[in-house]
Structure formats: structure tokens, C-alpha cells
PDB file of N, CA and C in Angstrom:
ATOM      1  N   UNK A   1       0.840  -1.177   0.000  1.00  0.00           N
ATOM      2  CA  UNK A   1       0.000   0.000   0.000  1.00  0.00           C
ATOM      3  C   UNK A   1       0.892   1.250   0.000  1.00  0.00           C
ATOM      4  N   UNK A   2       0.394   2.187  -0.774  1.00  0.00           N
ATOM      5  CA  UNK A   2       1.082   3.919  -0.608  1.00  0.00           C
ATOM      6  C   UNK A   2       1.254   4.428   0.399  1.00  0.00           C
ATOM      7  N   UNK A   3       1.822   5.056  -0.006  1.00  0.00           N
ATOM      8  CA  UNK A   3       2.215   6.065   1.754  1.00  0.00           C
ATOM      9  C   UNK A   3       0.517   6.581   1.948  1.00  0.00           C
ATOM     10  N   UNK A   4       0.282   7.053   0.994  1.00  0.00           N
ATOM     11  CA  UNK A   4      -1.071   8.256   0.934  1.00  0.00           C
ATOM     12  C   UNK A   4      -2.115   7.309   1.274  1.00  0.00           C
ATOM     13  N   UNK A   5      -2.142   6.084   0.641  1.00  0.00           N
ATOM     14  CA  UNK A   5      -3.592   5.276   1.039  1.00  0.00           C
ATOM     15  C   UNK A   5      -3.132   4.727   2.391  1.00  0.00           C
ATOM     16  N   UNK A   6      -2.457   4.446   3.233  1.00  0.00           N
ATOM     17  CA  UNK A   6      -1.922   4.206   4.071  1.00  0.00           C
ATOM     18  C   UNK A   6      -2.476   5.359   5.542  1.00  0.00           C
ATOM     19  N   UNK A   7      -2.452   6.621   4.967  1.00  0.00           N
ATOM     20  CA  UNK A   7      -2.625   8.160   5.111  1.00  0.00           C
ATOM     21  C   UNK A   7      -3.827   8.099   5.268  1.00  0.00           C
ATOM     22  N   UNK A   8      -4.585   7.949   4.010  1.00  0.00           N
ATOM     23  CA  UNK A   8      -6.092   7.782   4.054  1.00  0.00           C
ATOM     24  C   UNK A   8      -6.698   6.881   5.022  1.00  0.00           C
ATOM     25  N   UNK A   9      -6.138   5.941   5.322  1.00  0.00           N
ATOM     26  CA  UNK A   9      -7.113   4.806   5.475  1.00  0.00           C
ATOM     27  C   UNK A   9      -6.956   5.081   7.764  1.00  0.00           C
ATOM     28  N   UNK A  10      -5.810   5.724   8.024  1.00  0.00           N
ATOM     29  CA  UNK A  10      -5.240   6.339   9.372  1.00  0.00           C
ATOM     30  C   UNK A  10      -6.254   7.279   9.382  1.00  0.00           C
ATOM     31  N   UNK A  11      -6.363   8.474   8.753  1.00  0.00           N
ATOM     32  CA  UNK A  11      -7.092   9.302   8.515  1.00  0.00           C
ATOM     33  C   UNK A  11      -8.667   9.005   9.161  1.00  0.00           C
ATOM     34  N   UNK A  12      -9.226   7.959   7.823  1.00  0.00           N
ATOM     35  CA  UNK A  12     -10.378   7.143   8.223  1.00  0.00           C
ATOM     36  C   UNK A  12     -10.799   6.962   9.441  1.00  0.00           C
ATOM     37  N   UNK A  13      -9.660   6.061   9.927  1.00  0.00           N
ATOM     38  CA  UNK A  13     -10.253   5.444  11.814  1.00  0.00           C
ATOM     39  C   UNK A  13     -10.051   6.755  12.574  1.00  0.00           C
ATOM     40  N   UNK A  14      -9.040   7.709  11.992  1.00  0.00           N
ATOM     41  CA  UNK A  14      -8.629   8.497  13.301  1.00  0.00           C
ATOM     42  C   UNK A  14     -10.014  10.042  13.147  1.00  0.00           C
ATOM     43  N   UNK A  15     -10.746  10.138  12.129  1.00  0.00           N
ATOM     44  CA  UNK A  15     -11.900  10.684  12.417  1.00  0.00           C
ATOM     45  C   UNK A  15     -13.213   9.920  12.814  1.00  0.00           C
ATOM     46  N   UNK A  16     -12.892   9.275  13.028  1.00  0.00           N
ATOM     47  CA  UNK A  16     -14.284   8.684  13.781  1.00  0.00           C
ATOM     48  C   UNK A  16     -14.537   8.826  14.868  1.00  0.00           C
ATOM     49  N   UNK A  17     -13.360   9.394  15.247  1.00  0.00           N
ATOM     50  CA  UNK A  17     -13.366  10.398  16.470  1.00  0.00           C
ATOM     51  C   UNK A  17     -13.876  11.732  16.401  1.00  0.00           C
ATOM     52  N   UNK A  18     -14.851  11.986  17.059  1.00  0.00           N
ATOM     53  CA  UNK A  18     -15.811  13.169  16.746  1.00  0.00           C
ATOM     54  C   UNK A  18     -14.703  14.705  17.207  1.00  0.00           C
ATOM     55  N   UNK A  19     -13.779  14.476  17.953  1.00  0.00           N
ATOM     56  CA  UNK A  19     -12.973  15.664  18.121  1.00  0.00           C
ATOM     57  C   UNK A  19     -11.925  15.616  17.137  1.00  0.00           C
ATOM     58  N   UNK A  20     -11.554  14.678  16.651  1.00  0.00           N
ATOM     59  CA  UNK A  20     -10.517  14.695  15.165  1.00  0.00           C
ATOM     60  C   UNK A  20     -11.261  15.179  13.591  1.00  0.00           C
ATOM     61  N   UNK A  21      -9.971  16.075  13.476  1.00  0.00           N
ATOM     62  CA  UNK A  21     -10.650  16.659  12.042  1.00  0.00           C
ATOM     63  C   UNK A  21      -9.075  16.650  10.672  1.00  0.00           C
ATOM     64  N   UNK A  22      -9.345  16.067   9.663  1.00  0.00           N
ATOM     65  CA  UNK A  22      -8.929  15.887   8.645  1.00  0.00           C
ATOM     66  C   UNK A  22      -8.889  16.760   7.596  1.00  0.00           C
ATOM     67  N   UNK A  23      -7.523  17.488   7.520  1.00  0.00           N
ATOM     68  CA  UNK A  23      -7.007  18.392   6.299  1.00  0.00           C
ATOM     69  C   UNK A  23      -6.921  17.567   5.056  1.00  0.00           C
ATOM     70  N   UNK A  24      -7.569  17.228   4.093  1.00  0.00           N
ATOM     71  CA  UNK A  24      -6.414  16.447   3.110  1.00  0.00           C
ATOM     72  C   UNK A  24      -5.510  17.595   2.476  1.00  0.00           C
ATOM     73  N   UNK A  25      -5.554  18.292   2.261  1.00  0.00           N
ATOM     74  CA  UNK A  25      -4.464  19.055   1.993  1.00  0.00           C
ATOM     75  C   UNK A  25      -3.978  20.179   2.842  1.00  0.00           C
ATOM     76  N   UNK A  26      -2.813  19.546   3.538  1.00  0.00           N
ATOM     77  CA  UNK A  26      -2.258  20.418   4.826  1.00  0.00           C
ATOM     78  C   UNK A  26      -1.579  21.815   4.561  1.00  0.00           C
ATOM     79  N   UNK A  27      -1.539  22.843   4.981  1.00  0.00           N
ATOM     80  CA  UNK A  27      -0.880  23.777   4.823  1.00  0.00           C
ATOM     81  C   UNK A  27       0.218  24.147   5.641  1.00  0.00           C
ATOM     82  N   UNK A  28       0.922  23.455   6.468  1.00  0.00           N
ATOM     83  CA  UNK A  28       1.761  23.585   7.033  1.00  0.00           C
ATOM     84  C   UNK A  28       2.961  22.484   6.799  1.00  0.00           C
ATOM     85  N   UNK A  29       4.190  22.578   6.884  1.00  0.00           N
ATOM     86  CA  UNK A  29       5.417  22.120   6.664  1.00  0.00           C
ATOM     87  C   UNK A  29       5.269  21.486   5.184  1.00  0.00           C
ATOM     88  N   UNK A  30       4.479  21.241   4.900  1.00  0.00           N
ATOM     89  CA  UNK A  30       4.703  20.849   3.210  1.00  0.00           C
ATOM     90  C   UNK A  30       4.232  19.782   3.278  1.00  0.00           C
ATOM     91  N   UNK A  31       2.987  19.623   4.113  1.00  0.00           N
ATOM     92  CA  UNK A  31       2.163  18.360   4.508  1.00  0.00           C
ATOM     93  C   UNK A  31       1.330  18.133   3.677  1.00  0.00           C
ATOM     94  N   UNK A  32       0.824  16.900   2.921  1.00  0.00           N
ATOM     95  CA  UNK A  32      -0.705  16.688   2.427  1.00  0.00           C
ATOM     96  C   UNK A  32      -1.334  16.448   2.649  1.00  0.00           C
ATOM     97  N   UNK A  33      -1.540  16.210   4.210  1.00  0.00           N
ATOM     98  CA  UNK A  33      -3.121  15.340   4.904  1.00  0.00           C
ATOM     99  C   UNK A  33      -2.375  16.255   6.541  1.00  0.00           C
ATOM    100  N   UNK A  34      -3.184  16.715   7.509  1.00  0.00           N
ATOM    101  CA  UNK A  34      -3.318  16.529   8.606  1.00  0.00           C
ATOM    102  C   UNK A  34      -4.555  16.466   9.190  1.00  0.00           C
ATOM    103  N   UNK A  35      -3.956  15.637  10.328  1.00  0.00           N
ATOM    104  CA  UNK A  35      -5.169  14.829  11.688  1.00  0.00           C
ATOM    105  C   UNK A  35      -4.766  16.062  12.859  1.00  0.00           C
ATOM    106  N   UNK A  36      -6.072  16.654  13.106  1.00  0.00           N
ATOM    107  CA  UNK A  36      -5.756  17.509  14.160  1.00  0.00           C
ATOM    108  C   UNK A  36      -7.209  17.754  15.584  1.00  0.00           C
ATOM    109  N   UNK A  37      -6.311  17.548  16.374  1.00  0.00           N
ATOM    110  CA  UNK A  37      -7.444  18.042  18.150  1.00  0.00           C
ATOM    111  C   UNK A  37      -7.700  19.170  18.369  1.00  0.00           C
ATOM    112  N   UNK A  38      -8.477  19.768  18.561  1.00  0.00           N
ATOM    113  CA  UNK A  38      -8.221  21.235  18.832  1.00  0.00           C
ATOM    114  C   UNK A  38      -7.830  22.468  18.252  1.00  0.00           C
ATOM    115  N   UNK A  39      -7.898  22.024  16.907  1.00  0.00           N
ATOM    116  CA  UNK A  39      -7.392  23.131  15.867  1.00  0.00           C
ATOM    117  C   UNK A  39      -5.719  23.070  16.155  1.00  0.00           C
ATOM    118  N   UNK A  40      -4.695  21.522  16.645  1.00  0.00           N
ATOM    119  CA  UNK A  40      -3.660  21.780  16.666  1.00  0.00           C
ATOM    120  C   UNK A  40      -3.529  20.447  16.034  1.00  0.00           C
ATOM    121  N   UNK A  41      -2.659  20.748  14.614  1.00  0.00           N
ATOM    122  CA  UNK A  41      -1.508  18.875  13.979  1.00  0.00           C
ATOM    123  C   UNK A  41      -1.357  18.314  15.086  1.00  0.00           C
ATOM    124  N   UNK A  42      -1.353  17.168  15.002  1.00  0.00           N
ATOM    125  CA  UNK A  42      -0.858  15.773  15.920  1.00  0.00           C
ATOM    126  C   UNK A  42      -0.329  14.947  15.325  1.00  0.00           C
ATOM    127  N   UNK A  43      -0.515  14.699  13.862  1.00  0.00           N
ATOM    128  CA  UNK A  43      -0.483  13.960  12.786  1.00  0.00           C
ATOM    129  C   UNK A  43      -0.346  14.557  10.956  1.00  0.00           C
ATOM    130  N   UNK A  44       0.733  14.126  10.685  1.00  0.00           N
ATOM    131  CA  UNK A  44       0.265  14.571   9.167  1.00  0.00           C
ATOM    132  C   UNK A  44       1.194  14.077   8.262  1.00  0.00           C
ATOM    133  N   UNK A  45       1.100  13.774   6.978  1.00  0.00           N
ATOM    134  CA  UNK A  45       1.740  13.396   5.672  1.00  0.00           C
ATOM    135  C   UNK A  45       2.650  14.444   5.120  1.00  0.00           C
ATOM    136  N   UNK A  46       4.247  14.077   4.940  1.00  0.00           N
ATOM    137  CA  UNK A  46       4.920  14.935   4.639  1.00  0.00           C
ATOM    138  C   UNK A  46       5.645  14.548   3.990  1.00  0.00           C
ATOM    139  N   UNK A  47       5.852  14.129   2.733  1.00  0.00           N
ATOM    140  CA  UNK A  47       7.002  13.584   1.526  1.00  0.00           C
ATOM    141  C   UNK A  47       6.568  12.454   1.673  1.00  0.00           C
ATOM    142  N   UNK A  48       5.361  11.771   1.655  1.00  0.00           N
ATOM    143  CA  UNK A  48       5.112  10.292   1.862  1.00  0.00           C
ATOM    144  C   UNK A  48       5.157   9.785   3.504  1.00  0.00           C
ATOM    145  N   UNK A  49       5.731  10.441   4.294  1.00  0.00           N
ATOM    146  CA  UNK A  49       6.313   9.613   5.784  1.00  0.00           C
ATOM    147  C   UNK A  49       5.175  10.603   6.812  1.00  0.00           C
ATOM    148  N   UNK A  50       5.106   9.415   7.397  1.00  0.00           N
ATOM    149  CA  UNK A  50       4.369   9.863   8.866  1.00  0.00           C
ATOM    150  C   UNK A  50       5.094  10.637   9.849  1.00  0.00           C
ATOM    151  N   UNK A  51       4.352  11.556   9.749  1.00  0.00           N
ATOM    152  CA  UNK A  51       4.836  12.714  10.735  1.00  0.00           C
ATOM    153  C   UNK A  51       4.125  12.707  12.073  1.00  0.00           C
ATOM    154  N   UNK A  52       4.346  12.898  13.025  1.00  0.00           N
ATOM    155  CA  UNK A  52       3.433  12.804  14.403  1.00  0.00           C
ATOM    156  C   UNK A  52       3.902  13.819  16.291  1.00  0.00           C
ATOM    157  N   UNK A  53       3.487  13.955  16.068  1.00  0.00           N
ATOM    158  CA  UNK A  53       3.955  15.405  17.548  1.00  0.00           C
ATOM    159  C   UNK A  53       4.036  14.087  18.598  1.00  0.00           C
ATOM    160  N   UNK A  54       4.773  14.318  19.178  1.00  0.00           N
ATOM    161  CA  UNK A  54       5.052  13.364  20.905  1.00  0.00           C
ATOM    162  C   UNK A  54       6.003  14.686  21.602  1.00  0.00           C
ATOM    163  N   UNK A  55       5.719  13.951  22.954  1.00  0.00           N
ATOM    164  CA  UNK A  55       6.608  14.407  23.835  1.00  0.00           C
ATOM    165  C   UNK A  55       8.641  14.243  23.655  1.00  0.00           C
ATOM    166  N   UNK A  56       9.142  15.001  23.983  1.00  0.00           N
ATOM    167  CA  UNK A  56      10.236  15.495  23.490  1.00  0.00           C
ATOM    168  C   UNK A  56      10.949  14.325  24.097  1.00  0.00           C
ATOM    169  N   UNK A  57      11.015  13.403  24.928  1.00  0.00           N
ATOM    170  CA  UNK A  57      11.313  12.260  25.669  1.00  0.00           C
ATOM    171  C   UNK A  57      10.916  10.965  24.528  1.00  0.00           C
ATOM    172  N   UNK A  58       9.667  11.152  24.438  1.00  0.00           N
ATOM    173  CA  UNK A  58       9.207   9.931  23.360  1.00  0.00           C
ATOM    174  C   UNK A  58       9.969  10.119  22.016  1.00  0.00           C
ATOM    175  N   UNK A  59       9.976  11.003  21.467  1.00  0.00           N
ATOM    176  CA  UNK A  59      10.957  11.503  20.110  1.00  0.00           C
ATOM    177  C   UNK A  59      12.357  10.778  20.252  1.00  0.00           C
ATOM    178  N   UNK A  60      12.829  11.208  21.227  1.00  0.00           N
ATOM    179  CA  UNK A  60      14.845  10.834  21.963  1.00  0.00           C
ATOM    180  C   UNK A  60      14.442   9.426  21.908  1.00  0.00           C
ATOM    181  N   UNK A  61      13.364   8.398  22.326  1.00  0.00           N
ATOM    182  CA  UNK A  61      13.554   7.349  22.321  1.00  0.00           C
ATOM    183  C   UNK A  61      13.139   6.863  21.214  1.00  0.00           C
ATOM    184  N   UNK A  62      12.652   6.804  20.847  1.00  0.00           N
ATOM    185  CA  UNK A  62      12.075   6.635  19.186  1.00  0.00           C
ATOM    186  C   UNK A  62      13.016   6.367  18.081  1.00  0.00           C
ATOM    187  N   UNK A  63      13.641   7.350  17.990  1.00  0.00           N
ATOM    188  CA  UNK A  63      15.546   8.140  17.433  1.00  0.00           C
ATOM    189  C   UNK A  63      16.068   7.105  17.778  1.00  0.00           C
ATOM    190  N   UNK A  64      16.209   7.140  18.962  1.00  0.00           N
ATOM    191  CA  UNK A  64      17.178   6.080  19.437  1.00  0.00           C
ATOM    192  C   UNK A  64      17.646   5.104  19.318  1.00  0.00           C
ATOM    193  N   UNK A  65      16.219   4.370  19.004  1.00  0.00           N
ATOM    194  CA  UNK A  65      15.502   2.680  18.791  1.00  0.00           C
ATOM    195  C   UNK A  65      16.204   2.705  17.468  1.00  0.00           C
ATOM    196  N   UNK A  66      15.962   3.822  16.586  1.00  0.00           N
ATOM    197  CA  UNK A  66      16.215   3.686  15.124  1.00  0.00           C
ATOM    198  C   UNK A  66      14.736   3.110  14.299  1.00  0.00           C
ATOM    199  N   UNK A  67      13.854   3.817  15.271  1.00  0.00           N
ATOM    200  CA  UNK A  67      12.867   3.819  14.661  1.00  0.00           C
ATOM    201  C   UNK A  67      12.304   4.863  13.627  1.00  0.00           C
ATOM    202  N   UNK A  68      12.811   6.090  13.424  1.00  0.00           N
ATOM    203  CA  UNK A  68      12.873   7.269  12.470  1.00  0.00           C
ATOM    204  C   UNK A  68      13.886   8.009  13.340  1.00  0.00           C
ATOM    205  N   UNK A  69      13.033   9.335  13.102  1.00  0.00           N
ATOM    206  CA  UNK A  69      14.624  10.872  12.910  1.00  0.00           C
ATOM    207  C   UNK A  69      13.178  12.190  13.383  1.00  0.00           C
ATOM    208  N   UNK A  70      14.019  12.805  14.005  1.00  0.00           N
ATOM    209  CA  UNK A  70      13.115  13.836  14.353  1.00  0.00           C
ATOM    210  C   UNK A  70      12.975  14.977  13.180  1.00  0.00           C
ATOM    211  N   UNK A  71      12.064  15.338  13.466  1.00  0.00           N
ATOM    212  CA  UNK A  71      11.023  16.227  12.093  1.00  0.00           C
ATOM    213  C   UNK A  71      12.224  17.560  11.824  1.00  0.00           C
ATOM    214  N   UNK A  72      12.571  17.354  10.613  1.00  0.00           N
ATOM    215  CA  UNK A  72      13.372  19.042  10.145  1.00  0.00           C
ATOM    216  C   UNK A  72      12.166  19.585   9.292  1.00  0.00           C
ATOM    217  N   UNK A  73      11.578  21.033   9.326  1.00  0.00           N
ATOM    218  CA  UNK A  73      10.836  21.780   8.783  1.00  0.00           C
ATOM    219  C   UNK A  73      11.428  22.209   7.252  1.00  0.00           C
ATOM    220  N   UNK A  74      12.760  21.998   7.114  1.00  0.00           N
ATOM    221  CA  UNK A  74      13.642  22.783   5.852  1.00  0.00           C
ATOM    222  C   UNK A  74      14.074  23.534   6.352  1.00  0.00           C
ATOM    223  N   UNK A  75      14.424  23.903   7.753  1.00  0.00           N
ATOM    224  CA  UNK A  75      14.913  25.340   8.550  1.00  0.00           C
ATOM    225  C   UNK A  75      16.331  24.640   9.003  1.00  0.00           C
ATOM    226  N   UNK A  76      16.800  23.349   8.579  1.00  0.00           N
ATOM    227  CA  UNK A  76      17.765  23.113   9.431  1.00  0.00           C
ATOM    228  C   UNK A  76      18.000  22.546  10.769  1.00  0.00           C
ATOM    229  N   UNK A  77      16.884  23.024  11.243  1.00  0.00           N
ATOM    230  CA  UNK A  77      17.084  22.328  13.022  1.00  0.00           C
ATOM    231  C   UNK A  77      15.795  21.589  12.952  1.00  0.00           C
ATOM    232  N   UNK A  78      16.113  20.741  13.617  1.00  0.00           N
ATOM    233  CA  UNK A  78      15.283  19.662  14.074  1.00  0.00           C
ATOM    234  C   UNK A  78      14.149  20.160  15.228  1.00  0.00           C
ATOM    235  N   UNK A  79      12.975  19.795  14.793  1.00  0.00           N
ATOM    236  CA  UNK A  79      11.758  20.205  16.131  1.00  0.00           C
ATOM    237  C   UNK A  79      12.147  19.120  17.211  1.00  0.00           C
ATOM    238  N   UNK A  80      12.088  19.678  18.367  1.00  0.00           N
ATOM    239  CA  UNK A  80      12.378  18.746  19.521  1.00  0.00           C
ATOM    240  C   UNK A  80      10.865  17.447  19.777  1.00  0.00           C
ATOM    241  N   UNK A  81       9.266  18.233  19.521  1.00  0.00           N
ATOM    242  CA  UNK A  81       8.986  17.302  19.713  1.00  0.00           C
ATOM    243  C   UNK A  81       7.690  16.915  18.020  1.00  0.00           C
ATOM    244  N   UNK A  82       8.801  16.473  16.853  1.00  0.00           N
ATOM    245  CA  UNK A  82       8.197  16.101  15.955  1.00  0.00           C
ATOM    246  C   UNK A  82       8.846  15.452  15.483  1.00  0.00           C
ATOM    247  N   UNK A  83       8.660  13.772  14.667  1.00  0.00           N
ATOM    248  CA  UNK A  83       9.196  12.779  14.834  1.00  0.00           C
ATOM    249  C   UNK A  83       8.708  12.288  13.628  1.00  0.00           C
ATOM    250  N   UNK A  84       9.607  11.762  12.882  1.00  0.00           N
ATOM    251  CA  UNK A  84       9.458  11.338  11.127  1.00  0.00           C
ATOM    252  C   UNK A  84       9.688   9.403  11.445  1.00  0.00           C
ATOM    253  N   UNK A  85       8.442   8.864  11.305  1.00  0.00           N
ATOM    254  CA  UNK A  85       8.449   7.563  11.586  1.00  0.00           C
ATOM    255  C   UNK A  85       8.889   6.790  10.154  1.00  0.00           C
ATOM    256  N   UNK A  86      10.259   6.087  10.338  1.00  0.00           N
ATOM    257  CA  UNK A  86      10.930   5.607   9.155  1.00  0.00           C
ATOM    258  C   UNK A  86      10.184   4.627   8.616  1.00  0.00           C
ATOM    259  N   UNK A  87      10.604   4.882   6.659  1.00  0.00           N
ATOM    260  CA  UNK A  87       9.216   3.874   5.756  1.00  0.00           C
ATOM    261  C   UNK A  87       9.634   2.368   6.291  1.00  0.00           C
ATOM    262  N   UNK A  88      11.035   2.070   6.800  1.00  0.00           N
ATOM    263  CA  UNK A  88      11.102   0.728   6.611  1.00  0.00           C
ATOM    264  C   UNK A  88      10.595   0.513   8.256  1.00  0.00           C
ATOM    265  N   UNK A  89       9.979   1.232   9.235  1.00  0.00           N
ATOM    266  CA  UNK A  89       9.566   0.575  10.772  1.00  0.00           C
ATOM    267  C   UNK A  89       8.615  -0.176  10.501  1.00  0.00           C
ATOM    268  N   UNK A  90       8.639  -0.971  11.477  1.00  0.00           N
ATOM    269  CA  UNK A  90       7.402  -1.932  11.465  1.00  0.00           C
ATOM    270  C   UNK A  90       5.786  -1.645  12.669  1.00  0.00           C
ATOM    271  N   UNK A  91       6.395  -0.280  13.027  1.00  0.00           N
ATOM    272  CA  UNK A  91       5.457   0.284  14.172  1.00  0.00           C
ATOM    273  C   UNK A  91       4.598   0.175  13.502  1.00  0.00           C
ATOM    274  N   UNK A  92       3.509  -0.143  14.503  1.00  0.00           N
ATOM    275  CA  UNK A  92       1.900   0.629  13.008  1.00  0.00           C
ATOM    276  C   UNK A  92       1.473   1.833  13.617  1.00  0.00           C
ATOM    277  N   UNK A  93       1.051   2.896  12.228  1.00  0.00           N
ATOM    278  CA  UNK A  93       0.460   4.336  12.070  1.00  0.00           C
ATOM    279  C   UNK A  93      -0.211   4.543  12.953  1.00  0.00           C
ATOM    280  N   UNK A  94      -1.183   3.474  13.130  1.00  0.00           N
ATOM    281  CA  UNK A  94      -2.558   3.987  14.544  1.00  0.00           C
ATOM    282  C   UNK A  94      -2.338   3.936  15.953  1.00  0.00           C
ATOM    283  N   UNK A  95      -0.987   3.139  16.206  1.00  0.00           N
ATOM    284  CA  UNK A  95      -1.034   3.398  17.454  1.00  0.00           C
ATOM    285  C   UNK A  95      -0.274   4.710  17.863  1.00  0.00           C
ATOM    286  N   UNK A  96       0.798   5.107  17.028  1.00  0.00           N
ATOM    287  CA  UNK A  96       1.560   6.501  17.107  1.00  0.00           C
ATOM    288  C   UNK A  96       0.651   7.636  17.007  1.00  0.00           C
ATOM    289  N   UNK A  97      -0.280   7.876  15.920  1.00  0.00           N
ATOM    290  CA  UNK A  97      -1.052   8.404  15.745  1.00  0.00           C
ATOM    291  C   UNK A  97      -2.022   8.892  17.538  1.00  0.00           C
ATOM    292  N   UNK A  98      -2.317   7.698  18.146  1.00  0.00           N
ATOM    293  CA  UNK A  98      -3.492   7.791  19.234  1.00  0.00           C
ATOM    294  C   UNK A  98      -2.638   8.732  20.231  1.00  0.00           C
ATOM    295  N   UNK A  99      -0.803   8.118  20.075  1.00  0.00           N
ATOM    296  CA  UNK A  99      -0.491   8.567  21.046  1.00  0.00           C
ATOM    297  C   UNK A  99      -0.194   9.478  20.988  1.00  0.00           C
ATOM    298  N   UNK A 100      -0.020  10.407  19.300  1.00  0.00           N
ATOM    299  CA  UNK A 100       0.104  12.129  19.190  1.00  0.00           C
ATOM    300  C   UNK A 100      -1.219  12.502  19.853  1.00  0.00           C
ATOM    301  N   UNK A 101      -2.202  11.897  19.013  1.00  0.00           N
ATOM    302  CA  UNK A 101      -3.275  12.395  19.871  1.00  0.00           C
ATOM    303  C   UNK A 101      -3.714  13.426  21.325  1.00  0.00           C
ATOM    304  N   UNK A 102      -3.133  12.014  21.929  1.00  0.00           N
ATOM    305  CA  UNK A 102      -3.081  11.832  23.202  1.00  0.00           C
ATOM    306  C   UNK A 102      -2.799  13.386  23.765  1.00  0.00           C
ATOM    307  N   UNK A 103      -1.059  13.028  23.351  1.00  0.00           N
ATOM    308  CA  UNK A 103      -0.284  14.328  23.734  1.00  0.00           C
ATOM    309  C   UNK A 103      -0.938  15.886  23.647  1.00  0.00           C
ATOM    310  N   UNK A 104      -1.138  15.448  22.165  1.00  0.00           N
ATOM    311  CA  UNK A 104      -1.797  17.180  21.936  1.00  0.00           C
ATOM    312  C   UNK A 104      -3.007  17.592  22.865  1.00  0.00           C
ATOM    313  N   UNK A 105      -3.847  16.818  22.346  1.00  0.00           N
ATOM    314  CA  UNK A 105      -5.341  16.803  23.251  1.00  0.00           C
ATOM    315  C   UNK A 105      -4.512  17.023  24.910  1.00  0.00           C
ATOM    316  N   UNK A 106      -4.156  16.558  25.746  1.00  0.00           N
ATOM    317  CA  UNK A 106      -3.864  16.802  26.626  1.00  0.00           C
ATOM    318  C   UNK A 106      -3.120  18.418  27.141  1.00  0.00           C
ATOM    319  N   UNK A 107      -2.264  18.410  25.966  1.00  0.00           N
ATOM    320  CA  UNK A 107      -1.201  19.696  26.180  1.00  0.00           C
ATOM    321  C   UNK A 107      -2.136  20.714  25.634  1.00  0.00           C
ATOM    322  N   UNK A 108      -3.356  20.346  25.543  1.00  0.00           N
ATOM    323  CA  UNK A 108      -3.936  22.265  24.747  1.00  0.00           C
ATOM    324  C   UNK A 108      -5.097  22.380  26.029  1.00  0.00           C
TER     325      UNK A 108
END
């Protein structure tokens, strides 16, 4: 499956949540889909790869594992808590996804 139907189909389960709302075409970082709580990204499609907000602790371990690389905007520096989940992980989308969720919804 595509990155994008992959996207879509995350998308899908993650609005069936009546407080989640779906950009397909994102306007921020050069995204094409974001999943957002509160009028804030938690989630979104960016060159094909899953992008997802966590806590700045969860990111460092994530990295770590060598499970992806933390989010560069094109500015050069790395966001402390945005996290580029690598095409070859075997994590699945929905549970990272719940747990941006999580984060955001909580932190707003």
C-alpha cells in the first residue's frame, strides 16, 4: 500500500473520532493530509512519511531505537517534539497516531 492510502485509510479510523478533524491538503510544513485536536496537527503526511507530535522524551527514544529521525521543517534544526516515523519501521500508524493524539489533546 502507498504512503497516501496508508494516510487515508489512518485518517479514516482516526476521524471517527468526533474531536478529530482531517485536512487532506495540509498547509503547514509541506504536509498533504493533517489529523488535528483542537485546531492543533498531531499527525500529518509529509514527503510520503508519517509525521506525528510526541513528547520530546518519546521523540529521543524513538531516534534512538532507530525507529525514524526527528522532524526538520527545511529550517535546518530539528523540532524537539516532531518525529518522522521511518518507511522501513514496522510500528503501526494507529497506534503513534493515538499517542500524538493523546499528547496534543492533553497539552492544549
Amino acid at each position: 500500500m502507498t504512503p497516501q492510502g496508508r494516510y487515508e485509510r489512518l485518517a479514516a479510523t482516526m476521524t471517527a473520532n468526533p474531536d478529530v478533524t482531517n485536512l487532506s491538503r495540509g498547509k503547514g510544513f509541506g504536509s498533504t493530509g493533517q489529523l488535528k485536536v483542537k485546531n492543533r496537527i498531531f499527525a500529518m503526511l509529509v514527503r510520503d512519511e508519517l509525521v506525528v507530535k510526541l513528547p520530546r522524551s518519546r521523540v529521543d527514544e524513538l531516534a534512538a531505537i532507530g525507529e525514524g529521525r526527528r522532524f526538520d521543517a527545511g529550517k535546518g534544526t530539528p523540532m524537539r517534539e516532531w518525529f518522522v516515523l521511518s518507511p522501513t519501521s514496522k510500528r503501526p500508524w494507529l497506534s503513534l497516531a493515538r499517542e500524538a493524539h493523546d499528547f496534543v489533546n492533553e497539552k492544549s
